[in-house]
C-alpha atoms as a PDB file:
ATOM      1  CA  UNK A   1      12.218 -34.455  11.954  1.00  0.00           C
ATOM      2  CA  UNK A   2       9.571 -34.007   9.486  1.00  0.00           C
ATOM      3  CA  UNK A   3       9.806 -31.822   7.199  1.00  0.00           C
ATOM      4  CA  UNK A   4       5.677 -30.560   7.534  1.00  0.00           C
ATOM      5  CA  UNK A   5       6.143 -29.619  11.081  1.00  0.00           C
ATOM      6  CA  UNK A   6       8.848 -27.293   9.641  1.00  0.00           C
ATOM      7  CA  UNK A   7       7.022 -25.759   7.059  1.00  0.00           C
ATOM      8  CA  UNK A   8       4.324 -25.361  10.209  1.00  0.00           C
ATOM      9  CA  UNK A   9       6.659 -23.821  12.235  1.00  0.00           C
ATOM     10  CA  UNK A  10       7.713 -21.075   9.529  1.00  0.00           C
ATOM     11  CA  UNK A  11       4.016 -20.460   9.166  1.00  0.00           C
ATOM     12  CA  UNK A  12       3.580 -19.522  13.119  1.00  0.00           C
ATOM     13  CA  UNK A  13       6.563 -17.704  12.847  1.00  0.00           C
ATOM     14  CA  UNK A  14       5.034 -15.742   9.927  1.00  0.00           C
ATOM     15  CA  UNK A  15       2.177 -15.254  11.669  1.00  0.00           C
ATOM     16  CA  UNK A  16       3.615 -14.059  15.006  1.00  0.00           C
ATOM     17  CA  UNK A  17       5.789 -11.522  13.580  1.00  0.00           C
ATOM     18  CA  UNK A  18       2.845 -10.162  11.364  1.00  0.00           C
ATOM     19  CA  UNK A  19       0.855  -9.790  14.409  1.00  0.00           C
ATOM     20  CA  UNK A  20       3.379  -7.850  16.441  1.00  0.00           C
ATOM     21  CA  UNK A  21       4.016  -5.481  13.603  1.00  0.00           C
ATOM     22  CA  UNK A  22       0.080  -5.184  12.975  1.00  0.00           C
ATOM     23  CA  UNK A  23       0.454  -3.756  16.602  1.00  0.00           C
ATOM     24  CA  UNK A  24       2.954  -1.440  16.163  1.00  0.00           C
ATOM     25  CA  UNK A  25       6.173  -3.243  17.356  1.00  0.00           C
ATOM     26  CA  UNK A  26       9.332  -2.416  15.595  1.00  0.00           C
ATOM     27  CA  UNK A  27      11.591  -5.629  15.177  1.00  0.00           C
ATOM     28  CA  UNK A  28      15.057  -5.226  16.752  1.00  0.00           C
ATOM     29  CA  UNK A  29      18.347  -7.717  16.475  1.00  0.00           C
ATOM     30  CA  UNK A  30      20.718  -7.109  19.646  1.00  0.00           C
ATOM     31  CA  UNK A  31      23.841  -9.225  20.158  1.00  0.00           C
ATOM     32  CA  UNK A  32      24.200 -12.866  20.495  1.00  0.00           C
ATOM     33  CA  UNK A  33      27.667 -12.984  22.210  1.00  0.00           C
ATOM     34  CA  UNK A  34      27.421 -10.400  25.594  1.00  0.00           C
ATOM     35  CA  UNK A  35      29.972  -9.425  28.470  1.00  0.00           C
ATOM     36  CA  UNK A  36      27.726  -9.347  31.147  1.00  0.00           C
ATOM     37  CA  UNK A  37      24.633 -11.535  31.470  1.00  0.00           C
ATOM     38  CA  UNK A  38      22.119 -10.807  34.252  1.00  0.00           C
ATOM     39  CA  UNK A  39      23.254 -13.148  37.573  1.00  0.00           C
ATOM     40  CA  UNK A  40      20.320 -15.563  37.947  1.00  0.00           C
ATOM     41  CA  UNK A  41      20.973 -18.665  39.813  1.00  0.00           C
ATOM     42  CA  UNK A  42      20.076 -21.954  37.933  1.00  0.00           C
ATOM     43  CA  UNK A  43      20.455 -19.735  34.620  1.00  0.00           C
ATOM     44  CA  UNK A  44      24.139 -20.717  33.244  1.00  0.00           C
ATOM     45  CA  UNK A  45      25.184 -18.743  29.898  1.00  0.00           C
ATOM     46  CA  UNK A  46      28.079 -21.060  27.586  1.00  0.00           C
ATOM     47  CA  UNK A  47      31.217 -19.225  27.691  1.00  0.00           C
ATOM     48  CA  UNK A  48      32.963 -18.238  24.298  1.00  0.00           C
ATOM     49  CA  UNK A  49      36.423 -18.996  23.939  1.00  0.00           C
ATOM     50  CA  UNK A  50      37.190 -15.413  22.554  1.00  0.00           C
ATOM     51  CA  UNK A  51      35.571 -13.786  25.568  1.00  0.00           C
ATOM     52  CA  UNK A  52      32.006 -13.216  26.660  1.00  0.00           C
ATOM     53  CA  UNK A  53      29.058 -15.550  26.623  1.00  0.00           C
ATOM     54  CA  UNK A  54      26.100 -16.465  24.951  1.00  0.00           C
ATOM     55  CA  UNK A  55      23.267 -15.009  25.843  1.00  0.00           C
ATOM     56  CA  UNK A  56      20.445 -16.873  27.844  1.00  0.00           C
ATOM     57  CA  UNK A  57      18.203 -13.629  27.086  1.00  0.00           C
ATOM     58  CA  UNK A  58      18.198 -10.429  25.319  1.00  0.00           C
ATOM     59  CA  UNK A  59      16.590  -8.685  27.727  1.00  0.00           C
ATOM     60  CA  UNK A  60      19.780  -6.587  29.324  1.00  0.00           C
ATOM     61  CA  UNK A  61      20.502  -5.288  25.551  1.00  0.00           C
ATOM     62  CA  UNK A  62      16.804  -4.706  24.503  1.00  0.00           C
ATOM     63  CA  UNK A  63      15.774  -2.264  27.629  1.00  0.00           C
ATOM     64  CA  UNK A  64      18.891  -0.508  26.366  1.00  0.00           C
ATOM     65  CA  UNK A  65      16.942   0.195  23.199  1.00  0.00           C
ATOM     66  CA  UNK A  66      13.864   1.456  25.556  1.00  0.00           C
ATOM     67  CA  UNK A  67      16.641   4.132  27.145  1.00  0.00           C
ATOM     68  CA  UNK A  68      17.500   5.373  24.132  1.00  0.00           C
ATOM     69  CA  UNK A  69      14.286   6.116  23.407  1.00  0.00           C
ATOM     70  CA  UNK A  70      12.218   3.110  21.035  1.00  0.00           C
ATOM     71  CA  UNK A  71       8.811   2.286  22.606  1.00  0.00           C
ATOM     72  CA  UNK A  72       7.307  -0.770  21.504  1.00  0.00           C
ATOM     73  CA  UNK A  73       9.906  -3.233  20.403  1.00  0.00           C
ATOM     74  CA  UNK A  74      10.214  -6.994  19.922  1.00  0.00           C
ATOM     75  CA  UNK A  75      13.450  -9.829  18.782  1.00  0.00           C
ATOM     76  CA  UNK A  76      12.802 -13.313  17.514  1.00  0.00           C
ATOM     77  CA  UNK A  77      16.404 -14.642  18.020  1.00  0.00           C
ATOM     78  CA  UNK A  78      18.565 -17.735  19.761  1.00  0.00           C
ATOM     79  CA  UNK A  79      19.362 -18.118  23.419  1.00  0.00           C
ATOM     80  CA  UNK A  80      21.426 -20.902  25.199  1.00  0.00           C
ATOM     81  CA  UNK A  81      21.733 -22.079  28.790  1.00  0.00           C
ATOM     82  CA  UNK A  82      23.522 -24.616  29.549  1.00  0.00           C
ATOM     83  CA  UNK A  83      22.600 -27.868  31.094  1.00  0.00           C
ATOM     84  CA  UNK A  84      19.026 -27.499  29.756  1.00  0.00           C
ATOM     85  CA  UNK A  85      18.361 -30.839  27.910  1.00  0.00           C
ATOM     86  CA  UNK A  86      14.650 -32.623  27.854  1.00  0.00           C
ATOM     87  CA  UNK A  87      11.630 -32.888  26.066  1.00  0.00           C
ATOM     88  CA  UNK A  88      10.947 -29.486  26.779  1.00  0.00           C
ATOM     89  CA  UNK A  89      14.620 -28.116  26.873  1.00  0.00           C
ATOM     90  CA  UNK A  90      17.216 -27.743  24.561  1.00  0.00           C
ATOM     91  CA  UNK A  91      20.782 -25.876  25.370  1.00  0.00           C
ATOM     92  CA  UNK A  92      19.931 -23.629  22.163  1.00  0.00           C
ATOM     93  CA  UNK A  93      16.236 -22.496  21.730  1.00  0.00           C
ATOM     94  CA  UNK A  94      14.423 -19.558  20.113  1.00  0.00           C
ATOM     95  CA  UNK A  95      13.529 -16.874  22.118  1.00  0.00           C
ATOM     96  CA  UNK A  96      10.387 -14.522  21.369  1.00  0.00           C
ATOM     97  CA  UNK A  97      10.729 -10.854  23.215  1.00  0.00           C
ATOM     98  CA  UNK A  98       8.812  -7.748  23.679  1.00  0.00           C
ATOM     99  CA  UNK A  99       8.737  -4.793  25.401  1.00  0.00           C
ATOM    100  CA  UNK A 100       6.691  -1.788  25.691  1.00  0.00           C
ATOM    101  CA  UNK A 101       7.815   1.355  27.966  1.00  0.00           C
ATOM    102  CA  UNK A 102       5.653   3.549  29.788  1.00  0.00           C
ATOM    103  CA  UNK A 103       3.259   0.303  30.532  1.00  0.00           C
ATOM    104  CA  UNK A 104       2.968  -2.721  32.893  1.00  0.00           C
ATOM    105  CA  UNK A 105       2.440  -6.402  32.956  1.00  0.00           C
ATOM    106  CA  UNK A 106      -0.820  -6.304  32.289  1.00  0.00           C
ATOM    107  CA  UNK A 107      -0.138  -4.660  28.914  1.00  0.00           C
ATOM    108  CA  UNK A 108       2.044  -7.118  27.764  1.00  0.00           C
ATOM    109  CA  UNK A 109      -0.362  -9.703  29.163  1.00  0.00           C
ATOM    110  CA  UNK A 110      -3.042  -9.203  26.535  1.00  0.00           C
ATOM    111  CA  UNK A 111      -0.013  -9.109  23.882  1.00  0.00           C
ATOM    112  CA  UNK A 112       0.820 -12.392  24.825  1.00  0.00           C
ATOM    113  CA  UNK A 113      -2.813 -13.605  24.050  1.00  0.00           C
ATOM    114  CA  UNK A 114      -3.037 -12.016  20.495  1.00  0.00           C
ATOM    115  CA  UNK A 115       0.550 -14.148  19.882  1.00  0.00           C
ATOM    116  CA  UNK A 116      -0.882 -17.333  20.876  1.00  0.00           C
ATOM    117  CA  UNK A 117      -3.982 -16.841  18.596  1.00  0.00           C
ATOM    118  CA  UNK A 118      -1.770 -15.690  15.703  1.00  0.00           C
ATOM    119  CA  UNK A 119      -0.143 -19.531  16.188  1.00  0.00           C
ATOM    120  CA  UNK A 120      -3.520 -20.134  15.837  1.00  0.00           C
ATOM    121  CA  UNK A 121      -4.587 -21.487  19.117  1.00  0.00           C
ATOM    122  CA  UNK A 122      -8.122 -20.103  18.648  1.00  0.00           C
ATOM    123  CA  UNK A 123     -10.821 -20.689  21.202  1.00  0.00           C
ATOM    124  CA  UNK A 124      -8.874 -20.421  24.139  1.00  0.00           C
ATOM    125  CA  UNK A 125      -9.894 -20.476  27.889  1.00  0.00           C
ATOM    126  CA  UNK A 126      -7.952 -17.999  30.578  1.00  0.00           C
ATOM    127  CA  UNK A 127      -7.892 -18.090  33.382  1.00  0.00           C
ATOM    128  CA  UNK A 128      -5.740 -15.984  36.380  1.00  0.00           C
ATOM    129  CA  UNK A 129      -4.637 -17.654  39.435  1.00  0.00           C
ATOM    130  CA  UNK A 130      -2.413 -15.422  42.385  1.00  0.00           C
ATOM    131  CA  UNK A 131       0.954 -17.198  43.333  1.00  0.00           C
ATOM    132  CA  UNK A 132      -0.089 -17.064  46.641  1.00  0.00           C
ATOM    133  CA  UNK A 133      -3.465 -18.309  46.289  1.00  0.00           C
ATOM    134  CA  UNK A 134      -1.536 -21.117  43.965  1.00  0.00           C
ATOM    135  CA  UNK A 135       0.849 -22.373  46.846  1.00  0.00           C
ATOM    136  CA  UNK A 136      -2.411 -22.537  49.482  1.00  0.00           C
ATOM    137  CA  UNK A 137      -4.361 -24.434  47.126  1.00  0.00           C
ATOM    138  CA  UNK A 138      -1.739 -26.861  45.676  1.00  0.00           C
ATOM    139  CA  UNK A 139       1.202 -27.057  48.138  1.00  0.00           C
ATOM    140  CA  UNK A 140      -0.427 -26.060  51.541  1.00  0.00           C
ATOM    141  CA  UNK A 141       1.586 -23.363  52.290  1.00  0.00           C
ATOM    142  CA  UNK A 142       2.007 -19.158  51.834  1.00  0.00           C
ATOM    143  CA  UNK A 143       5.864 -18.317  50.481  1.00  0.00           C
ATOM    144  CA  UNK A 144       5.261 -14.601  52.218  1.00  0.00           C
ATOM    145  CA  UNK A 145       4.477 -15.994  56.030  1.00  0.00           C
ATOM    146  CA  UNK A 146       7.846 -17.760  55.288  1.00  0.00           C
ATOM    147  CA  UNK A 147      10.283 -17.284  52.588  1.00  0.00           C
ATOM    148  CA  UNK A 148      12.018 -20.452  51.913  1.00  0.00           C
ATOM    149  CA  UNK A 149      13.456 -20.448  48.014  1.00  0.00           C
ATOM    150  CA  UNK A 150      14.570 -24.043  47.949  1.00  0.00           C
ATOM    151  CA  UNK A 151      10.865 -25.431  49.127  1.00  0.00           C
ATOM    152  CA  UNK A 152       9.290 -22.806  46.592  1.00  0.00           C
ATOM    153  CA  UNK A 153      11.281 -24.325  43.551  1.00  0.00           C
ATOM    154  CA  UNK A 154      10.517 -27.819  44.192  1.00  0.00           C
ATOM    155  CA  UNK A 155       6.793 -26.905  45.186  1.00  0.00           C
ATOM    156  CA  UNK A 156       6.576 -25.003  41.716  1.00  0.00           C
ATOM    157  CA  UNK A 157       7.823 -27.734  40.410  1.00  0.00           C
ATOM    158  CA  UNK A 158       6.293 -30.853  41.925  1.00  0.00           C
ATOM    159  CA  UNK A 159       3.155 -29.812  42.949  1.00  0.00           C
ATOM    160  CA  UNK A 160       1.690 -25.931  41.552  1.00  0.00           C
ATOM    161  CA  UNK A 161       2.577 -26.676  38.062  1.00  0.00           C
ATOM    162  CA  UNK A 162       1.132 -30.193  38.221  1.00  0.00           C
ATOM    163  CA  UNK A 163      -2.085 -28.141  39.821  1.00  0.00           C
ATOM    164  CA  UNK A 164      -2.365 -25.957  36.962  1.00  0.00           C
ATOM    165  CA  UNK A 165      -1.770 -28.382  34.421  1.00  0.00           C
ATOM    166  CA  UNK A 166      -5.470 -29.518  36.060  1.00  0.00           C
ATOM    167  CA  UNK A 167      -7.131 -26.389  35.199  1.00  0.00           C
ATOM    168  CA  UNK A 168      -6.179 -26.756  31.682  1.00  0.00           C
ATOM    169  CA  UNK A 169      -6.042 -24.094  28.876  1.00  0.00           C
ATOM    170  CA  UNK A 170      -4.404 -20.982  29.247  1.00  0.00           C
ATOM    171  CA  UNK A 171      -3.368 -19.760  32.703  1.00  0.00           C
ATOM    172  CA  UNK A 172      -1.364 -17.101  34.341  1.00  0.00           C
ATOM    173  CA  UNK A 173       0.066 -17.183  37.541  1.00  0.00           C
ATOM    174  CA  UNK A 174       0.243 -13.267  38.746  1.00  0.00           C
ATOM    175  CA  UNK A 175       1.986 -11.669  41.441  1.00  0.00           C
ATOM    176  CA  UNK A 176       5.146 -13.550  42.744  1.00  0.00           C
ATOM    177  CA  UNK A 177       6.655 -12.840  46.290  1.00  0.00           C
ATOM    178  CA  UNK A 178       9.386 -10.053  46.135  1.00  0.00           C
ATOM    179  CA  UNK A 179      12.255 -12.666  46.370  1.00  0.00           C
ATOM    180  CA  UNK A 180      11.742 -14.563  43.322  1.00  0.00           C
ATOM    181  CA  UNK A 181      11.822 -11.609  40.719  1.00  0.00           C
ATOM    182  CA  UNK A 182      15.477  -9.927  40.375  1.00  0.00           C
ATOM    183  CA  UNK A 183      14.076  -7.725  37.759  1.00  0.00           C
ATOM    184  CA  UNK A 184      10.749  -7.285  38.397  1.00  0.00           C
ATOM    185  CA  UNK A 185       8.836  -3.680  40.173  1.00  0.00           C
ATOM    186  CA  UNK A 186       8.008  -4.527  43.736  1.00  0.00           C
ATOM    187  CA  UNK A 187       4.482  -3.404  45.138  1.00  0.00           C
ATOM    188  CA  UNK A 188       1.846  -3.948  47.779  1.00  0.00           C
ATOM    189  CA  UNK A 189       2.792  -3.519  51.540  1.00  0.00           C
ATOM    190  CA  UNK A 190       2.842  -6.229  54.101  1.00  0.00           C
ATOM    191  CA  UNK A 191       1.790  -9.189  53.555  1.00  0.00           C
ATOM    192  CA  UNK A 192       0.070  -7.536  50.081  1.00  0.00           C
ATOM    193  CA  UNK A 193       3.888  -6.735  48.788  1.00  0.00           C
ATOM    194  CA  UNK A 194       4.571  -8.851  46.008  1.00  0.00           C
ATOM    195  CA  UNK A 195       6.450  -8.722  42.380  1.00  0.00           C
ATOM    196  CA  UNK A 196       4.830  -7.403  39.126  1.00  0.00           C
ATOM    197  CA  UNK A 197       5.205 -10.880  37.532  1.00  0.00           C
ATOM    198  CA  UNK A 198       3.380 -13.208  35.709  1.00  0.00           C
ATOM    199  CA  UNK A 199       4.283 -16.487  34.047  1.00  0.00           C
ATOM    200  CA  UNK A 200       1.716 -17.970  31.129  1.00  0.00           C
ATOM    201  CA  UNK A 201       0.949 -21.882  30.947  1.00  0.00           C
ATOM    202  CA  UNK A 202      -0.879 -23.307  28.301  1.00  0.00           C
ATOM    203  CA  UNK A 203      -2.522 -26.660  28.482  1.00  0.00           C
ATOM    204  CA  UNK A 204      -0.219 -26.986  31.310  1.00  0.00           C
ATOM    205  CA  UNK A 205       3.829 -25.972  29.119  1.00  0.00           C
ATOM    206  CA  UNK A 206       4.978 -22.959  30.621  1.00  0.00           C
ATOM    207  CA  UNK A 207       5.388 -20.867  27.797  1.00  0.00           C
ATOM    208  CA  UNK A 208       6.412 -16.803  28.932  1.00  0.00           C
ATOM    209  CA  UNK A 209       7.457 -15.001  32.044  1.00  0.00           C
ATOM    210  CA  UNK A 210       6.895 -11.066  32.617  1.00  0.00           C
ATOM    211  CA  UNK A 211       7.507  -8.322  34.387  1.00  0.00           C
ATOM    212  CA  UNK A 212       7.158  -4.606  35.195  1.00  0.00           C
ATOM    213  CA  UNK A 213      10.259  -3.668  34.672  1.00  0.00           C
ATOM    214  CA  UNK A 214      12.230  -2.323  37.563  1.00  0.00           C
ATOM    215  CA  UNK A 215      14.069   0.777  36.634  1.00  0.00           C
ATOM    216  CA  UNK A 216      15.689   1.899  39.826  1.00  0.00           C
ATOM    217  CA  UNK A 217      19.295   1.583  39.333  1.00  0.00           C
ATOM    218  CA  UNK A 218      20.687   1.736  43.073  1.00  0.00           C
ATOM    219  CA  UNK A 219      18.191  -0.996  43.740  1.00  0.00           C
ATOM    220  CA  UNK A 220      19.025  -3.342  40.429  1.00  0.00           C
ATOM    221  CA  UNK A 221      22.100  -3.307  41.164  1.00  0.00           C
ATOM    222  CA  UNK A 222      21.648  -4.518  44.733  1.00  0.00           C
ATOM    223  CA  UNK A 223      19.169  -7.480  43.746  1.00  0.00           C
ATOM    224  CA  UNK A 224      22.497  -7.947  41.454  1.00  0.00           C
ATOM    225  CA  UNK A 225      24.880  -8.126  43.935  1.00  0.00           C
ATOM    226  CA  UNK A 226      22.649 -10.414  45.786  1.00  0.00           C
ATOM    227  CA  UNK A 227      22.006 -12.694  43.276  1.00  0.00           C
ATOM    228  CA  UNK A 228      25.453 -12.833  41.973  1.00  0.00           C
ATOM    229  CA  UNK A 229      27.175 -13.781  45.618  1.00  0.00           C
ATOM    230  CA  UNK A 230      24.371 -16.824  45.705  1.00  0.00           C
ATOM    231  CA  UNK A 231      25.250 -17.932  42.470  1.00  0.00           C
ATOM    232  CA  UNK A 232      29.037 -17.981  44.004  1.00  0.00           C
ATOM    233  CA  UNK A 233      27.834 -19.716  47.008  1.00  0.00           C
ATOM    234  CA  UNK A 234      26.519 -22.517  44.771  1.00  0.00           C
ATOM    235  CA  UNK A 235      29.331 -22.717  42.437  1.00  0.00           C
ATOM    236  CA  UNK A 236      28.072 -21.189  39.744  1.00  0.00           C
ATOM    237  CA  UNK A 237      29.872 -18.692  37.182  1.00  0.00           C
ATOM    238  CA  UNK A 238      30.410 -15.438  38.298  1.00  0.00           C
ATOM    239  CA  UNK A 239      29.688 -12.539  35.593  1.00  0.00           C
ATOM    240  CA  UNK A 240      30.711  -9.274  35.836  1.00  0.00           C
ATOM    241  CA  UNK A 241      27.936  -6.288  36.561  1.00  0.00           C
ATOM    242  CA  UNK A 242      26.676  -4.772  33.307  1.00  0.00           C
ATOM    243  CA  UNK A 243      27.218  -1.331  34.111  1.00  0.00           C
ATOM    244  CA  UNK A 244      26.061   0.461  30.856  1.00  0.00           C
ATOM    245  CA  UNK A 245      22.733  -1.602  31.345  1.00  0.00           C
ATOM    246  CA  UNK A 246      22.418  -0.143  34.705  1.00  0.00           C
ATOM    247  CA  UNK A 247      23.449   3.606  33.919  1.00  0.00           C
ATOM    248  CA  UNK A 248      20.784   3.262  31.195  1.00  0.00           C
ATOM    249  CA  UNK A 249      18.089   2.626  33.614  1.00  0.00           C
ATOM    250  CA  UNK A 250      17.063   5.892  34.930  1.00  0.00           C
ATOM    251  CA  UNK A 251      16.284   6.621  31.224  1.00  0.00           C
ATOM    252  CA  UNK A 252      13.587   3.956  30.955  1.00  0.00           C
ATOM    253  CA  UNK A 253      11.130   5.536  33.043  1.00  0.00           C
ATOM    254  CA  UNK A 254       8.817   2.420  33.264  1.00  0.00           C
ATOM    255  CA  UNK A 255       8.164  -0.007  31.002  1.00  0.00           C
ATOM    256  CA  UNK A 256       7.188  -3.775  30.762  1.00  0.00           C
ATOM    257  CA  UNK A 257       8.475  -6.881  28.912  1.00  0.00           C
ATOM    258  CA  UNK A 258       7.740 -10.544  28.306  1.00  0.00           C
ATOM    259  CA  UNK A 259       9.830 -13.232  27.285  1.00  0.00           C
ATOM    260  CA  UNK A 260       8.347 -16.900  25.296  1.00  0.00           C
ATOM    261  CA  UNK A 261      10.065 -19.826  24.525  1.00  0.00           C
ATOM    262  CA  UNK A 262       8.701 -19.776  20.931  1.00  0.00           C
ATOM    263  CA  UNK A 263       9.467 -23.832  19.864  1.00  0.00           C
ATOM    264  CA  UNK A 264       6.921 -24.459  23.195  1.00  0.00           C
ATOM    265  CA  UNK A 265       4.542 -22.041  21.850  1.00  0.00           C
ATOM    266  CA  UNK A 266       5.007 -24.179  18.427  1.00  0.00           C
ATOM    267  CA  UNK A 267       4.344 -27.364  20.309  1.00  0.00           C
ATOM    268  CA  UNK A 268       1.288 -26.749  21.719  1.00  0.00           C
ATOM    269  CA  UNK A 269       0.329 -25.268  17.968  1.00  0.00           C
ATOM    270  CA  UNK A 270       1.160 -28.270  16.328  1.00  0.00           C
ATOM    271  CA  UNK A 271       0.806 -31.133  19.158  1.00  0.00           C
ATOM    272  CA  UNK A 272       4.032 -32.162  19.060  1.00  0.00           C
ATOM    273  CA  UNK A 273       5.506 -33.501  22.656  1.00  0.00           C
ATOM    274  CA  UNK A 274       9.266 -33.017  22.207  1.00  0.00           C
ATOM    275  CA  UNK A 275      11.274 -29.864  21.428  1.00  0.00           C
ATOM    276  CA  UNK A 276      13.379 -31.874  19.369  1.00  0.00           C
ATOM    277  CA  UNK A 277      10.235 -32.205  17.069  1.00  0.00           C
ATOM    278  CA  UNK A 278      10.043 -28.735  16.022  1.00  0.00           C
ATOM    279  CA  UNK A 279      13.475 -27.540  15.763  1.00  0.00           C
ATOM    280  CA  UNK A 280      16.516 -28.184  14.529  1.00  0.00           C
ATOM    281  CA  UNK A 281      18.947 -29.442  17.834  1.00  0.00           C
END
């Protein structure tokens, strides 16, 4: 580890947080330890021995905060997952994440790009690709003619990240098929339906994932249900429902968040290739 990259990374940090206040965010802190994490598959929380698990996001706790009424709010805090372990993944990372209610995606879109410049990534190219568009171009196929989730993660993986590594600078990929965003606001009819989601690479590192949020309660809790019986079907841990999370809902209106892995962000900033270069593991 050496010890200027550190003094670098405080220096983003810094800089992040001053630019999120400058815009009239309100810095929260929301519990580490949870009962009831949201039921992803491939997203494992660590249990703690005392009860409850890490969290692998704040998100549940901090759209809690928009029900009771805050508007613009962001946390700079830790979040674990377990069995995440590479040069770009570590079990324990730092999480940056912001919301804003009454807005969507594209809101917290141009948010994202004032945080990368206050790392100060300056000069940066952006460009906006559909997912659809995406899987035609790079893996010769459309995920809405027919949904298959296993052949969408390995395609993301092997060949429409590779793709927009290719474009280079600063992408986002907008507008996800309806099955691969349990949180997300669903739009669009037909063939146009599609999730209000976008996830940000730059110079080819994923770096954030967002959504308009979906605030429907009877319908969360479905996508929940759903998502918790496949995580059962592939052995994963089952978590119980979050039920204050999803009486809170209703109160939420609409809103939008965003969620960036900041040591990646600090990577990029500094050129370093290995999470275990700008952190503490």
């Amino acid at each position: 580890m050496n010890p200027l990259v550190l003094v670098r990374r405080a220096e983003i940090v810094k800089s992040v947080r001053a630019a999120l206040d400058s815009m009239g965010f309100v810095e929260v802190e929301t519990p580490v330890r949870i009962a009831a994490p949201a039921p992803e598959t491939g997203i494992d929380c660590p249990p703690v021995s005392t009860g409850g698990f890490l969290r692998a996001s704040p998100e549940l706790q901090m759209k809690k905060l928009l029900a009771a009424g805050m508007e613009k709010i962001y946390q700079i805090g830790p979040a674990f997952r377990d069995g995440e372990k590479g040069s770009r993944h570590n079990p324990e990372f730092t999480m940056l994440e912001w919301y804003r209610r009454g807005e969507g995606y594209g809101a917290v879109a141009e948010d994202l790009l004032a945080i990368v410049r206050a790392a100060g990534i300056g000069d940066l190219g952006v460009s906006r690709i559909k997912v659809r568009e995406a899987y035609l171009r790079f893996a010769g196929w459309d995920p809405w003619e027919k949904w298959d989730k296993d052949r969408f993660d390995e395609d993301m993986a092997l060949k429409v990240e590779p793709g927009i590594a290719g474009i280079g600078g600063g992408v986002f990929l907008e507008d996800y098929p309806p099955q691969a965003a349990s949180l997300a606001l669903i739009s669009g009819d037909g063939r146009e339906r599609h999730a209000q989601r976008w996830e940000f690479y730059l110079d080819g590192m994923e770096l954030a994932n967002a959504f308009t949020e979906l605030c429907d309660p009877i319908e969360q809790r479905k996508r929940f249900e759903e998502a918790a019986e496949e995580r059962r079907a592939l052995g994963e841990s089952d978590y119980p429902l979050d039920e204050d999370f999803l009486r809170a809902l209703p109160s939420i209106g609409s809103a939008a968040g965003a969620a960036l892995g900041l040591d990646r962000l600090i990577m990029v900033a500094t050129g370093e290739k290995n999470i275990s270069n700008v952190r503490l593991v």
